[in-house]
C-alpha atoms as a PDB file:
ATOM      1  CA  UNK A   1     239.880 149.623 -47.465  1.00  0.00           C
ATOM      2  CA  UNK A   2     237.004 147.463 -46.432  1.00  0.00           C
ATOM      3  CA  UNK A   3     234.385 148.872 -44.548  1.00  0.00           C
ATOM      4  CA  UNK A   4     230.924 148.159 -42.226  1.00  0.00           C
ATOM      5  CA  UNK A   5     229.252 145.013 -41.570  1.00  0.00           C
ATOM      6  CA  UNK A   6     232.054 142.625 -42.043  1.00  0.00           C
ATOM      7  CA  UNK A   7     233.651 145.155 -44.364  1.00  0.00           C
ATOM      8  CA  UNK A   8     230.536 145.010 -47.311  1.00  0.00           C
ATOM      9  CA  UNK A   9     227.450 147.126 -47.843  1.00  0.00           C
ATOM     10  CA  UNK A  10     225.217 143.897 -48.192  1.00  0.00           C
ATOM     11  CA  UNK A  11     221.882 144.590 -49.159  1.00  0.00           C
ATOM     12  CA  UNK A  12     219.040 144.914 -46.497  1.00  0.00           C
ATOM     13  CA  UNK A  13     219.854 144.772 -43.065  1.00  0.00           C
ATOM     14  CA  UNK A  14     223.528 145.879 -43.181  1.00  0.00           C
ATOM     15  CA  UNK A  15     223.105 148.379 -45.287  1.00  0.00           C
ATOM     16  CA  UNK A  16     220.857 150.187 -43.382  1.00  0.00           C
ATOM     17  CA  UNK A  17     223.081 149.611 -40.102  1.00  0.00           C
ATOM     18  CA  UNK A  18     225.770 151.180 -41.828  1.00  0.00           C
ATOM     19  CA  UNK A  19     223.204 154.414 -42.317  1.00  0.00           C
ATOM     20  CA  UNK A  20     222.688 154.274 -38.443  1.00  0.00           C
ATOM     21  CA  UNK A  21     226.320 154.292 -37.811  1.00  0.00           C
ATOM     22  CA  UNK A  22     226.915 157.173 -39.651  1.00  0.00           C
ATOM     23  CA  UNK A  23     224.024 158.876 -39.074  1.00  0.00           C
ATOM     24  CA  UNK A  24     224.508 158.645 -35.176  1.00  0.00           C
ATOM     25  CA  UNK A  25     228.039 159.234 -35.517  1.00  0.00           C
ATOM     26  CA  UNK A  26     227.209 162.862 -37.428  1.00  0.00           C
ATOM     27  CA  UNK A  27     224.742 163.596 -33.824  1.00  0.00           C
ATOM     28  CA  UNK A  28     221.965 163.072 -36.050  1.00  0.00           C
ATOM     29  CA  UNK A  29     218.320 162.084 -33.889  1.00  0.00           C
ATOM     30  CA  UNK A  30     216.046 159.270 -35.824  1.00  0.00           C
ATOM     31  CA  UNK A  31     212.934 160.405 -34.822  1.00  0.00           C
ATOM     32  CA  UNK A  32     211.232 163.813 -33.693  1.00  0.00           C
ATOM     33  CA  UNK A  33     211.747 164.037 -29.789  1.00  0.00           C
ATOM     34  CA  UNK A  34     209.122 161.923 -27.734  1.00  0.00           C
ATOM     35  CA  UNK A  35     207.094 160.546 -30.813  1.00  0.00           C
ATOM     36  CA  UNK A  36     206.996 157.848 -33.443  1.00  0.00           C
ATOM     37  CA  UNK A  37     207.869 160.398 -36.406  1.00  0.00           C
ATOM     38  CA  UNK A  38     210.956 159.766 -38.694  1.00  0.00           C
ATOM     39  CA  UNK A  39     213.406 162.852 -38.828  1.00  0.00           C
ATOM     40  CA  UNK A  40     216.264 161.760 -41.113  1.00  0.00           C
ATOM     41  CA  UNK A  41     215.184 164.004 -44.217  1.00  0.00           C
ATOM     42  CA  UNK A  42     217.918 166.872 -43.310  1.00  0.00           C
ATOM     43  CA  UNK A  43     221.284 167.723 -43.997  1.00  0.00           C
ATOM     44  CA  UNK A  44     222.560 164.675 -41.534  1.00  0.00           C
ATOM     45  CA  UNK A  45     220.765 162.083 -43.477  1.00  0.00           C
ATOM     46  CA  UNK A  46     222.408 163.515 -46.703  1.00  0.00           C
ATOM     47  CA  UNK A  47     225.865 164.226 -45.153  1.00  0.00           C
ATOM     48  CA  UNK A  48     225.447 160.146 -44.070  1.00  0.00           C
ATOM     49  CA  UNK A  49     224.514 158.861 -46.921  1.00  0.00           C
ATOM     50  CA  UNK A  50     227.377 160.990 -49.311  1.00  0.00           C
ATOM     51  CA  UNK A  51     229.834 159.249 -46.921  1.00  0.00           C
ATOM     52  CA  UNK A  52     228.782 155.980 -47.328  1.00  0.00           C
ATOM     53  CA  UNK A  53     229.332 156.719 -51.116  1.00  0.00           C
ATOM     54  CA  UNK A  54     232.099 157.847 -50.557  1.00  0.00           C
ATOM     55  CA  UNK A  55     233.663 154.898 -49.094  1.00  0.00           C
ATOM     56  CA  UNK A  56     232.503 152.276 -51.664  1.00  0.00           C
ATOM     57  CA  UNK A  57     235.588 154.271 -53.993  1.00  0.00           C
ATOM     58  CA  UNK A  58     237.805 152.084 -51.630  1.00  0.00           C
ATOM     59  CA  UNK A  59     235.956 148.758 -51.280  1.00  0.00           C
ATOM     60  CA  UNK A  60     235.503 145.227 -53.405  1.00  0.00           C
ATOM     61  CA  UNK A  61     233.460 145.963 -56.659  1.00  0.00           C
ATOM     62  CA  UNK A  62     231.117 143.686 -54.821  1.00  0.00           C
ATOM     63  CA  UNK A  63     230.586 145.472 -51.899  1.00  0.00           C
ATOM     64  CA  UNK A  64     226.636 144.694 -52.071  1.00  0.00           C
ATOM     65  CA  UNK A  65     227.205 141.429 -51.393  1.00  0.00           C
ATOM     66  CA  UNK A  66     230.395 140.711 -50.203  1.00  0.00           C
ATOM     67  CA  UNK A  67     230.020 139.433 -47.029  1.00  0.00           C
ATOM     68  CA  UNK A  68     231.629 139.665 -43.551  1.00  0.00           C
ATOM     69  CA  UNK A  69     233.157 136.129 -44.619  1.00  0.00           C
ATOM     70  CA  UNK A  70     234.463 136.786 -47.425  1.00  0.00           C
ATOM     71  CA  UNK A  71     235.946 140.272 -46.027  1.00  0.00           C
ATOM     72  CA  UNK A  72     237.350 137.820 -43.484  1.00  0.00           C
ATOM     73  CA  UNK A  73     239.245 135.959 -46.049  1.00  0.00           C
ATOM     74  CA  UNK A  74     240.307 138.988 -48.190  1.00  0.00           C
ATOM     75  CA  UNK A  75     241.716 140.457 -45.051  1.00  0.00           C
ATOM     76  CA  UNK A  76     243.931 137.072 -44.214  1.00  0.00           C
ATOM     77  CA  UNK A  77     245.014 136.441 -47.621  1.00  0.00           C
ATOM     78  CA  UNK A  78     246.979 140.049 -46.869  1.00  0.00           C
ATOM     79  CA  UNK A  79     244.199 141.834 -49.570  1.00  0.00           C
ATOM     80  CA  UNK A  80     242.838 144.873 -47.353  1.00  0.00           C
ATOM     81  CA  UNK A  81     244.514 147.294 -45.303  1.00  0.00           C
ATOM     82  CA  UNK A  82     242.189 148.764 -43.350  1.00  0.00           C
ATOM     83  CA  UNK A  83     239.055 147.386 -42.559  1.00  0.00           C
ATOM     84  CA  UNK A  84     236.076 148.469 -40.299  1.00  0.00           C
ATOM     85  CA  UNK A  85     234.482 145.423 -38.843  1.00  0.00           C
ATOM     86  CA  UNK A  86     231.807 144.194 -36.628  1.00  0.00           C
ATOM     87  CA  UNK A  87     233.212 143.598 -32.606  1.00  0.00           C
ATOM     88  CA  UNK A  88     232.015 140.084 -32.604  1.00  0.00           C
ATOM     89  CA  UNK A  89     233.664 139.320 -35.637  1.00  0.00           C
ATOM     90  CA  UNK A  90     237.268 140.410 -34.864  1.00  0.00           C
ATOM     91  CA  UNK A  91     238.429 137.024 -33.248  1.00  0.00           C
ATOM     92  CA  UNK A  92     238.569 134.814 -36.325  1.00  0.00           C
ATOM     93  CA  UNK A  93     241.009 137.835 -37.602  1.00  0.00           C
ATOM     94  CA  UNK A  94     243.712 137.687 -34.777  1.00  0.00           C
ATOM     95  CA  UNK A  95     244.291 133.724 -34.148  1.00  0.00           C
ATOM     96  CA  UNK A  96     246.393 132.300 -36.214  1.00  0.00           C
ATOM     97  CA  UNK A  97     244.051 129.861 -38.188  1.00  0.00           C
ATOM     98  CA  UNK A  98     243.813 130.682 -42.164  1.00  0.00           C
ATOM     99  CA  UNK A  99     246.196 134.059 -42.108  1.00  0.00           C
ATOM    100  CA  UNK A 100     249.364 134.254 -43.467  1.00  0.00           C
ATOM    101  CA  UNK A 101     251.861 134.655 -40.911  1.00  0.00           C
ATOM    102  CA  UNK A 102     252.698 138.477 -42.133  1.00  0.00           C
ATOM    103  CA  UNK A 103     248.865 139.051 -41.748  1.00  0.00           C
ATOM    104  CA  UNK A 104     248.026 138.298 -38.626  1.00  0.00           C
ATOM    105  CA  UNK A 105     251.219 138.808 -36.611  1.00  0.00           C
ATOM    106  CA  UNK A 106     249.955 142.705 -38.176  1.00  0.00           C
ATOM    107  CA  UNK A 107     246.872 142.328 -36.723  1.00  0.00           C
ATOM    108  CA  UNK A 108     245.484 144.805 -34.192  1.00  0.00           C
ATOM    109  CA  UNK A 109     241.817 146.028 -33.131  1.00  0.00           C
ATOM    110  CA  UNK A 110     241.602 149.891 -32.602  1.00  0.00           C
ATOM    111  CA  UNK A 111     239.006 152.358 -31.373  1.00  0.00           C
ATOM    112  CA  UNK A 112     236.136 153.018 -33.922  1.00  0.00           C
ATOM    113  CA  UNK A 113     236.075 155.970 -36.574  1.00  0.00           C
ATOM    114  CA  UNK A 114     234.401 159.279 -35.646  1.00  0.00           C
ATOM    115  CA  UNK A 115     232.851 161.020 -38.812  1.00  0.00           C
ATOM    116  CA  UNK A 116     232.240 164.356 -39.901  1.00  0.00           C
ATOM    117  CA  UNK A 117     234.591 165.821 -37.660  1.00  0.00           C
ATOM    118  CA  UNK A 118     232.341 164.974 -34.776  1.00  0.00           C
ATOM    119  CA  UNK A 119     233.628 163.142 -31.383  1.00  0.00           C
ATOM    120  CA  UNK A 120     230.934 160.498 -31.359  1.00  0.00           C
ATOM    121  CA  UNK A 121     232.297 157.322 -32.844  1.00  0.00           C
ATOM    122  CA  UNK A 122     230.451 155.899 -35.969  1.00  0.00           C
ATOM    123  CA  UNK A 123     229.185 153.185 -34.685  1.00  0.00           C
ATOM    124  CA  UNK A 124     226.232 151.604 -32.016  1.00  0.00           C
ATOM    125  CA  UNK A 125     226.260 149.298 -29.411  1.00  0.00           C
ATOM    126  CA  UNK A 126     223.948 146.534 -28.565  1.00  0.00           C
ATOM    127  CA  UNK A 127     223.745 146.308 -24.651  1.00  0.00           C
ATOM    128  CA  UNK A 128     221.109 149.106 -24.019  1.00  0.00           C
ATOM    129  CA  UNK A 129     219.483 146.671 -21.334  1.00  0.00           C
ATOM    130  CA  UNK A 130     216.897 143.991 -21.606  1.00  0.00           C
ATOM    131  CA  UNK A 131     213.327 143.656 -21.954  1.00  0.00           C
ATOM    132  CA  UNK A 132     210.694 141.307 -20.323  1.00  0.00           C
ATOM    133  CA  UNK A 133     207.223 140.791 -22.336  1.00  0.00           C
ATOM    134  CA  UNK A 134     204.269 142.501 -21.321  1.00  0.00           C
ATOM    135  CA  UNK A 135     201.591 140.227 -22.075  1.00  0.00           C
ATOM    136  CA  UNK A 136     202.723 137.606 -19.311  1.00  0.00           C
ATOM    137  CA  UNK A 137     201.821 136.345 -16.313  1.00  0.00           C
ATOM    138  CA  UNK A 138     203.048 138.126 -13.327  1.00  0.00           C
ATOM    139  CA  UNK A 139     204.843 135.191 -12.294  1.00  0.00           C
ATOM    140  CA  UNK A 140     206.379 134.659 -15.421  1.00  0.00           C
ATOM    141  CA  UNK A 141     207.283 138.175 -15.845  1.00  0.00           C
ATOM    142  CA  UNK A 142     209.317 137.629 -12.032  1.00  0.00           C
ATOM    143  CA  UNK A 143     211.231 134.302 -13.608  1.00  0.00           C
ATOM    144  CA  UNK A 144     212.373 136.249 -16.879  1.00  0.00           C
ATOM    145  CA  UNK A 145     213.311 139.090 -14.495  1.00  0.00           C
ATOM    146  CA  UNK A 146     215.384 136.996 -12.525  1.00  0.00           C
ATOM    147  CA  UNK A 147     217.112 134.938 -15.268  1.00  0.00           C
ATOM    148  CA  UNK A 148     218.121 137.679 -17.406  1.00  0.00           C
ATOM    149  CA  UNK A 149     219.636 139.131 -13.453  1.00  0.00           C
ATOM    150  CA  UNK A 150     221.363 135.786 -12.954  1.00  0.00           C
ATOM    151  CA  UNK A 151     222.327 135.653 -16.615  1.00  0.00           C
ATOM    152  CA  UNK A 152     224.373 138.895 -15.939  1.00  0.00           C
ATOM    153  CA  UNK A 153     225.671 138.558 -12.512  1.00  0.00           C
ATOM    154  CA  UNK A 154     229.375 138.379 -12.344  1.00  0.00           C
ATOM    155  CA  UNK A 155     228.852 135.165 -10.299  1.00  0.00           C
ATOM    156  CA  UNK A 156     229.448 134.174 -14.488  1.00  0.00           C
ATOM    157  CA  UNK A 157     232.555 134.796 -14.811  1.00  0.00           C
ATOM    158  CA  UNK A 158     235.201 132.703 -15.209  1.00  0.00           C
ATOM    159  CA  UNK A 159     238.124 131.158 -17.088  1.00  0.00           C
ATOM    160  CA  UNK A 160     235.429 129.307 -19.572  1.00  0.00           C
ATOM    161  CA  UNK A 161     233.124 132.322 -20.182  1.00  0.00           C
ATOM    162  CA  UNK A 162     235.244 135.036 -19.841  1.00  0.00           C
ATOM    163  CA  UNK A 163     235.865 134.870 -23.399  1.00  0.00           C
ATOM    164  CA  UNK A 164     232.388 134.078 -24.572  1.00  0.00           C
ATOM    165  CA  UNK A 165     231.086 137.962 -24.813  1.00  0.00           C
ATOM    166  CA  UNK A 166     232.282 141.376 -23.821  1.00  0.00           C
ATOM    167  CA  UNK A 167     230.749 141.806 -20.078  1.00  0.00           C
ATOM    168  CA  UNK A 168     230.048 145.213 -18.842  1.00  0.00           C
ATOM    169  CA  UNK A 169     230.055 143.573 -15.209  1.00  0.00           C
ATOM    170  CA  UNK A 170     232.195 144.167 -12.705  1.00  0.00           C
ATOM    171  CA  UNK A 171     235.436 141.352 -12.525  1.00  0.00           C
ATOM    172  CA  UNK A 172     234.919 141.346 -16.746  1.00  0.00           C
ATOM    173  CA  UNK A 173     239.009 141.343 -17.881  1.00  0.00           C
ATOM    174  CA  UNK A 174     238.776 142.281 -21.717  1.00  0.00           C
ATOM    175  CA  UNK A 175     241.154 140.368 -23.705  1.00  0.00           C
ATOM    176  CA  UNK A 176     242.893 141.806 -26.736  1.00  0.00           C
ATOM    177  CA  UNK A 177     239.857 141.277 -29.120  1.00  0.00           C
ATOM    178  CA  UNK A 178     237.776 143.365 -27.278  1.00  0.00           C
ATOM    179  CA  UNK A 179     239.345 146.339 -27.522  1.00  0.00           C
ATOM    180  CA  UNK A 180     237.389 147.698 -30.068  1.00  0.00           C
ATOM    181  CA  UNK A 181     234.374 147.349 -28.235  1.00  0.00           C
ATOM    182  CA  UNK A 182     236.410 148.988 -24.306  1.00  0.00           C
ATOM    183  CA  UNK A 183     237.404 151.998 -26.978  1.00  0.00           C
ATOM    184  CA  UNK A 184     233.824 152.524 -28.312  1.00  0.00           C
ATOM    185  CA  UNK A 185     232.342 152.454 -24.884  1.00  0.00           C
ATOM    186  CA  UNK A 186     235.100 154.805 -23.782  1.00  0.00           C
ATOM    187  CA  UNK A 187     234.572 157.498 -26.327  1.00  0.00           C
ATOM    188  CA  UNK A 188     230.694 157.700 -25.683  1.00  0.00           C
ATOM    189  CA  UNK A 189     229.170 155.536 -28.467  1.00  0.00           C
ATOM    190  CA  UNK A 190     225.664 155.912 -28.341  1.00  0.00           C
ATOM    191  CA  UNK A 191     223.389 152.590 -27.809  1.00  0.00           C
ATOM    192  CA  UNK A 192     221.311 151.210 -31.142  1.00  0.00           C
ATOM    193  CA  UNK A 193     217.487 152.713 -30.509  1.00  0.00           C
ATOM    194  CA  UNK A 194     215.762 150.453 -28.733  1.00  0.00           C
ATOM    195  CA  UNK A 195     212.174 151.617 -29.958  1.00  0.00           C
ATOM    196  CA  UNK A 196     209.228 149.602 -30.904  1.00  0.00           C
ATOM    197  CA  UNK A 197     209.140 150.657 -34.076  1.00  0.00           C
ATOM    198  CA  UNK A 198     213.216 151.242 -35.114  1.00  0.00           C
ATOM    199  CA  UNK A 199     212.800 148.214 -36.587  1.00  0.00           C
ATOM    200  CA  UNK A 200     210.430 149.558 -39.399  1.00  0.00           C
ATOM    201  CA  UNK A 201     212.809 152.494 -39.972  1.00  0.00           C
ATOM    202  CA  UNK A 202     215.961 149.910 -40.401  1.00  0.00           C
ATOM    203  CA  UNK A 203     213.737 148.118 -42.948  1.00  0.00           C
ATOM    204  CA  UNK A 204     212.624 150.963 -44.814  1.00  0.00           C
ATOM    205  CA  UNK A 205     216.575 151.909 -44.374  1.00  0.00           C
ATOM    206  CA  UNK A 206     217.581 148.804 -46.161  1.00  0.00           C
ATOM    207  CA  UNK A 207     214.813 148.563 -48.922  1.00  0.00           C
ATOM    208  CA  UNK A 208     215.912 152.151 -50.546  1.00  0.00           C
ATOM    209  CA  UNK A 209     219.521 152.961 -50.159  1.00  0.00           C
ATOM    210  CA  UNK A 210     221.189 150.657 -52.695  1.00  0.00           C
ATOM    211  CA  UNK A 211     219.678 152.982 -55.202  1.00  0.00           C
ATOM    212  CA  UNK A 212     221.090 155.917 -53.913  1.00  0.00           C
ATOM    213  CA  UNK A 213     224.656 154.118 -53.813  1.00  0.00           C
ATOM    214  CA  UNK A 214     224.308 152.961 -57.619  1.00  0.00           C
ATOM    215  CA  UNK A 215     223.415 156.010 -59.135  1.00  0.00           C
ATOM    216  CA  UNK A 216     219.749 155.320 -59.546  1.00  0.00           C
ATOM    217  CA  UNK A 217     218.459 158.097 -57.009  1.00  0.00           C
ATOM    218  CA  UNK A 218     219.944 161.408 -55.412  1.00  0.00           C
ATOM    219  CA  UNK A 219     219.963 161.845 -51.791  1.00  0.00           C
ATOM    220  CA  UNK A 220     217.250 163.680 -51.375  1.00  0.00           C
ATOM    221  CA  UNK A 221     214.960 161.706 -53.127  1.00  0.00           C
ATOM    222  CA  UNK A 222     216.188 158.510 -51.695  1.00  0.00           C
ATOM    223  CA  UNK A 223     215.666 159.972 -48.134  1.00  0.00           C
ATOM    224  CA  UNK A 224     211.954 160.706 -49.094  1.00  0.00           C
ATOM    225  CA  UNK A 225     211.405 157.342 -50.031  1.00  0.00           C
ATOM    226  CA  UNK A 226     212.937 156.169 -46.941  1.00  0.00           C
ATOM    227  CA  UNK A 227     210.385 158.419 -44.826  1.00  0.00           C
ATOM    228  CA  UNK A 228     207.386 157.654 -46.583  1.00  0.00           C
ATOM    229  CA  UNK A 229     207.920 153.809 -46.310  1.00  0.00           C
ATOM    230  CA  UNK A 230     208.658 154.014 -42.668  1.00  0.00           C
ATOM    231  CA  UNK A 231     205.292 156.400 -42.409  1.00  0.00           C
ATOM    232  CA  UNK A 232     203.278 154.067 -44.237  1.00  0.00           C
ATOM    233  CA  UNK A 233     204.647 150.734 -42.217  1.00  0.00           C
ATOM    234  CA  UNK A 234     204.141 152.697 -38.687  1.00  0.00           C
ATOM    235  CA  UNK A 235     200.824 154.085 -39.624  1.00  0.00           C
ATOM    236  CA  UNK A 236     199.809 150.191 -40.634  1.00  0.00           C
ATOM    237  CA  UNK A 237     201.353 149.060 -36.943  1.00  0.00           C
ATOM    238  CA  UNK A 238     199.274 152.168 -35.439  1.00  0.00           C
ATOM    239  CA  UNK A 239     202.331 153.848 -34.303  1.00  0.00           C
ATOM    240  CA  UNK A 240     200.962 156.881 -36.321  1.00  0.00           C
ATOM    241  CA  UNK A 241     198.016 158.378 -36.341  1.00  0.00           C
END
């Protein structure tokens, strides 16, 4: 089995999406309701992170840093079974370029994995909505408005750029590699926090779980390292007080 992020806990970034995906997919809540204040030290943050240590029992002995390439290639040479992989990253698996023939007339996309015994899938998705800077000009602000509109108006779509993204606009026809993605949406999968200060959280994320996956810290521990890096980092950017 091959798992998250292009089927590898890489270091940083992915590892700590993987820790979102689970965490969300167990109901867990990032921060305390209405504020800037971390609230993954509980039994969710430890049930998510036992599961992702779990898992590495059936990955590559390099899952730190085997990346969603090289999962890629494992998976056409016909070396994984199962694999968990990012949306965007399903095409290169079903054409016929660089598979063996067994391999990818085998391939399919399915819904995404629930955990926990919970009916949320295990996973986030990226089109929450769309920002427009604050410290613009009015008339500015109006332009960006109305691109970002025009940019997702189903006036898009057609034979060229159907294919080009998954579009949650009316006339969209998802092709067979987007099926993942329809299922997720169907079953409820919850939208990637789009806070101004999530992104201190993933990095503090990223920075501390590898040593909870090799052995070098217990769960708890490596959860209160998480928090107080995260506090620290949003106290510097004056999201806490």
């Amino acid at each position: 089995m091959e798992h998250p992020v292009g089927g590898a806990y890489q270091a940083g970034w992915n590892l700590a999406q993987e820790f979102v995906n689970m965490y969300t997919g167990m109901g867990g809540e990032f921060f305390e309701a209405g504020t800037p204040k971390v609230s993954i030290n509980n039994d969710k943050g430890v049930a998510a992170l036992e599961m992702m240590k779990a898992l590495t029992a059936y990955m590559n002995p390099d899952y730190l840093t085997h990346d969603s390439n090289a999962t890629s290639a494992e998976w056409e040479a016909g070396n994984v079974a199962l694999m968990n992989m990012w949306g965007s990253r399903t095409g290169v698996l079903l054409d016929a370029e660089g598979s063996a023939p067994e391999v990818h007339e085998n391939t399919m996309v399915g819904a995404p994995m629930t955990v926990g015994g919970g009916t949320i899938p295990a996973t986030t998705l990226w089109w929450d909505g769309w920002t427009v800077a604050k410290n613009i000009s009015d008339a500015d602000a109006v332009a960006t408005f109305l691109a970002l509109k025009h940019g997702t108006s189903p006036a898009l779509l057609n034979d060229e750029t159907m294919g080009q993204a998954v579009w949650m606009i009316p006339g969209y026809k998802p092709a067979p590699v987007n099926a993942g993605v329809m299922q997720a949406m169907a079953m409820g999968a919850k939208p990637y926090p789009m806070l101004p200060y999530m992104g201190l959280l993933h990095t503090a994320l990223g920075d501390n779980i590898a040593d909870f996956l090799t052995g070098k810290e217990d769960a708890a521990t490596t959860l209160a390292d998480i928090e107080a890096a995260y506090t620290a980092a949003a106290t510097e950017k004056g999201f806490l007080q």
